[in-house]
Protein backbone atom coordinates (compact mmCIF):
# COMPACT_ATOMS: atom_id res chain seq x y z
CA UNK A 1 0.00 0.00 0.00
CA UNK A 2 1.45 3.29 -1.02
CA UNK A 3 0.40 6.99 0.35
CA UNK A 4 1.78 9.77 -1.03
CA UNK A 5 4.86 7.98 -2.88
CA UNK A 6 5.86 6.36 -0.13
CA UNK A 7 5.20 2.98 1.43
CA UNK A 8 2.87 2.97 4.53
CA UNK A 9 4.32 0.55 6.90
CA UNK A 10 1.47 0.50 9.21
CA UNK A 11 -0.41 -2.73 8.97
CA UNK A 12 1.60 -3.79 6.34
CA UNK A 13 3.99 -5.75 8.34
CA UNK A 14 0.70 -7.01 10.22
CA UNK A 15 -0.21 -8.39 6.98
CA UNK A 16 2.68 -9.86 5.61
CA UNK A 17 3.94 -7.60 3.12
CA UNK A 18 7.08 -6.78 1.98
CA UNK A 19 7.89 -3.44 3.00
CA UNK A 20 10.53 -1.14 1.06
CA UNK A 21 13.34 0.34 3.13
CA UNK A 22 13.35 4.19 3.22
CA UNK A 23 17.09 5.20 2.10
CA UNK A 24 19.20 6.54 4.37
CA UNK A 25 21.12 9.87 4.59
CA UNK A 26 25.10 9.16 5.61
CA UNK A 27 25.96 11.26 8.44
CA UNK A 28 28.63 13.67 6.98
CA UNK A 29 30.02 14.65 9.95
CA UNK A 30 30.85 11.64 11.19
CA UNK A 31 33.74 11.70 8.90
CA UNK A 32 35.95 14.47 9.70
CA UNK A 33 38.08 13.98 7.08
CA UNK A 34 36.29 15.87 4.22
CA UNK A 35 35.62 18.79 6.72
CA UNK A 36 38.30 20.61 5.50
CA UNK A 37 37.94 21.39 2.56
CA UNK A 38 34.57 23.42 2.67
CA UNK A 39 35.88 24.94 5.57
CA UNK A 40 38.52 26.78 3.94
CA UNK A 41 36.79 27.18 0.99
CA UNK A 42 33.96 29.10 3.20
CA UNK A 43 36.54 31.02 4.58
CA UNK A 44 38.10 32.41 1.21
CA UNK A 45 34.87 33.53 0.28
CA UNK A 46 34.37 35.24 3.61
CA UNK A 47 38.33 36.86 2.99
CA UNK A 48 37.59 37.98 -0.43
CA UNK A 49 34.36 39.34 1.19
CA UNK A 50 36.44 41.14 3.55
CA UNK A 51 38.49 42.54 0.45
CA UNK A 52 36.14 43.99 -0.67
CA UNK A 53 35.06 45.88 2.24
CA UNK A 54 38.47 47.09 3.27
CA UNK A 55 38.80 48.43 -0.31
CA UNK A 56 35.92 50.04 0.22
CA UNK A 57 37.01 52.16 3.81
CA UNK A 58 40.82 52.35 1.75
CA UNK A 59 42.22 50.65 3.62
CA UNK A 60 44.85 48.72 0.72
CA UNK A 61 47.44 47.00 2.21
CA UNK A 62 44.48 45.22 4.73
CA UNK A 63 42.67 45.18 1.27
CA UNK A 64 45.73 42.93 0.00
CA UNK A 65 46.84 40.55 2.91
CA UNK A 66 43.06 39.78 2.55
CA UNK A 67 42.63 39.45 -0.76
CA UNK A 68 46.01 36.81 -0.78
CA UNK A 69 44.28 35.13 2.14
CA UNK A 70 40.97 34.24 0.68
CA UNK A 71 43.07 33.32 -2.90
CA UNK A 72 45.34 30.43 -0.25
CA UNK A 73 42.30 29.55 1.31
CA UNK A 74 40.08 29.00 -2.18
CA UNK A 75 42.72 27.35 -3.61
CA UNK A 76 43.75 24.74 -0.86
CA UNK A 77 39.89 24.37 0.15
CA UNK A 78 38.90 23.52 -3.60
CA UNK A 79 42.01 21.43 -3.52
CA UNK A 80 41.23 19.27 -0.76
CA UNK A 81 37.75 18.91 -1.42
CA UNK A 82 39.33 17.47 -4.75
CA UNK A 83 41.31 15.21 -3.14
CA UNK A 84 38.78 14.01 -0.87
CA UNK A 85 35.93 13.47 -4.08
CA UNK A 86 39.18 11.01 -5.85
CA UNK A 87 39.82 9.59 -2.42
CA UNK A 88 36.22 8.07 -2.04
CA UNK A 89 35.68 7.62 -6.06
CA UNK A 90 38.62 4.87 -5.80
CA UNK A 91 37.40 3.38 -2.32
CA UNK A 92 33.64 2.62 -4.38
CA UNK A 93 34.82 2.11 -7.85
CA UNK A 94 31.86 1.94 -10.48
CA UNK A 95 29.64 -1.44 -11.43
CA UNK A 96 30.44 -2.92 -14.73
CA UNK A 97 27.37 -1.81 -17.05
CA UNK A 98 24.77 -4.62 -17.96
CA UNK A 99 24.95 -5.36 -21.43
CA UNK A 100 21.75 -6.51 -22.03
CA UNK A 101 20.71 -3.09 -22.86
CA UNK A 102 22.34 -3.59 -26.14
């Protein structure tokens, strides 16, 4: 019995249907090792924010260390998150494709 797209599991168990598993979100926390990455990338968006505002007041050489700051952070951010995408793309490499599609 389905409601709404999904499938009602009251009764159904009762009944002795098969019920379909709901998928389940992974906990990306958990794993502190892609953390990171869109930390730093965060952050060089929040420098070059900054850039701009001390460019703004006139403040140039504030403007500068700022600007290089959020350009390191980008960079190694984007970098690790890079890294991190290869890292778990060769832990679940892809099925073989079904050739009965042919």
């Amino acid at each position: 019995m389905w409601l709404l797209g999904y499938p009602t599991v009251i009764g159904s168990a009762l009944r002795g249907e098969r019920t379909v598993p709901m998928p389940v979100t992974p906990n990306t926390c958990a794993e502190t090792r892609n953390l990171p990455g869109p930390i730093l990338t965060a952050s060089g968006i929040i420098a070059f924010a900054l850039t701009l505002i001390t460019a703004g007041y006139g403040a140039l050489t504030l403007s500068a260390l700022s600007a290089l700051a959020g350009m390191v952070c980008l960079r190694v951010g984007i970098a690790l998150m890079i890294i991190e995408h290869r890292r778990v793309k060769a832990a679940n490499p892809p099925e073989a494709a079904p050739h009965d599609r042919l």
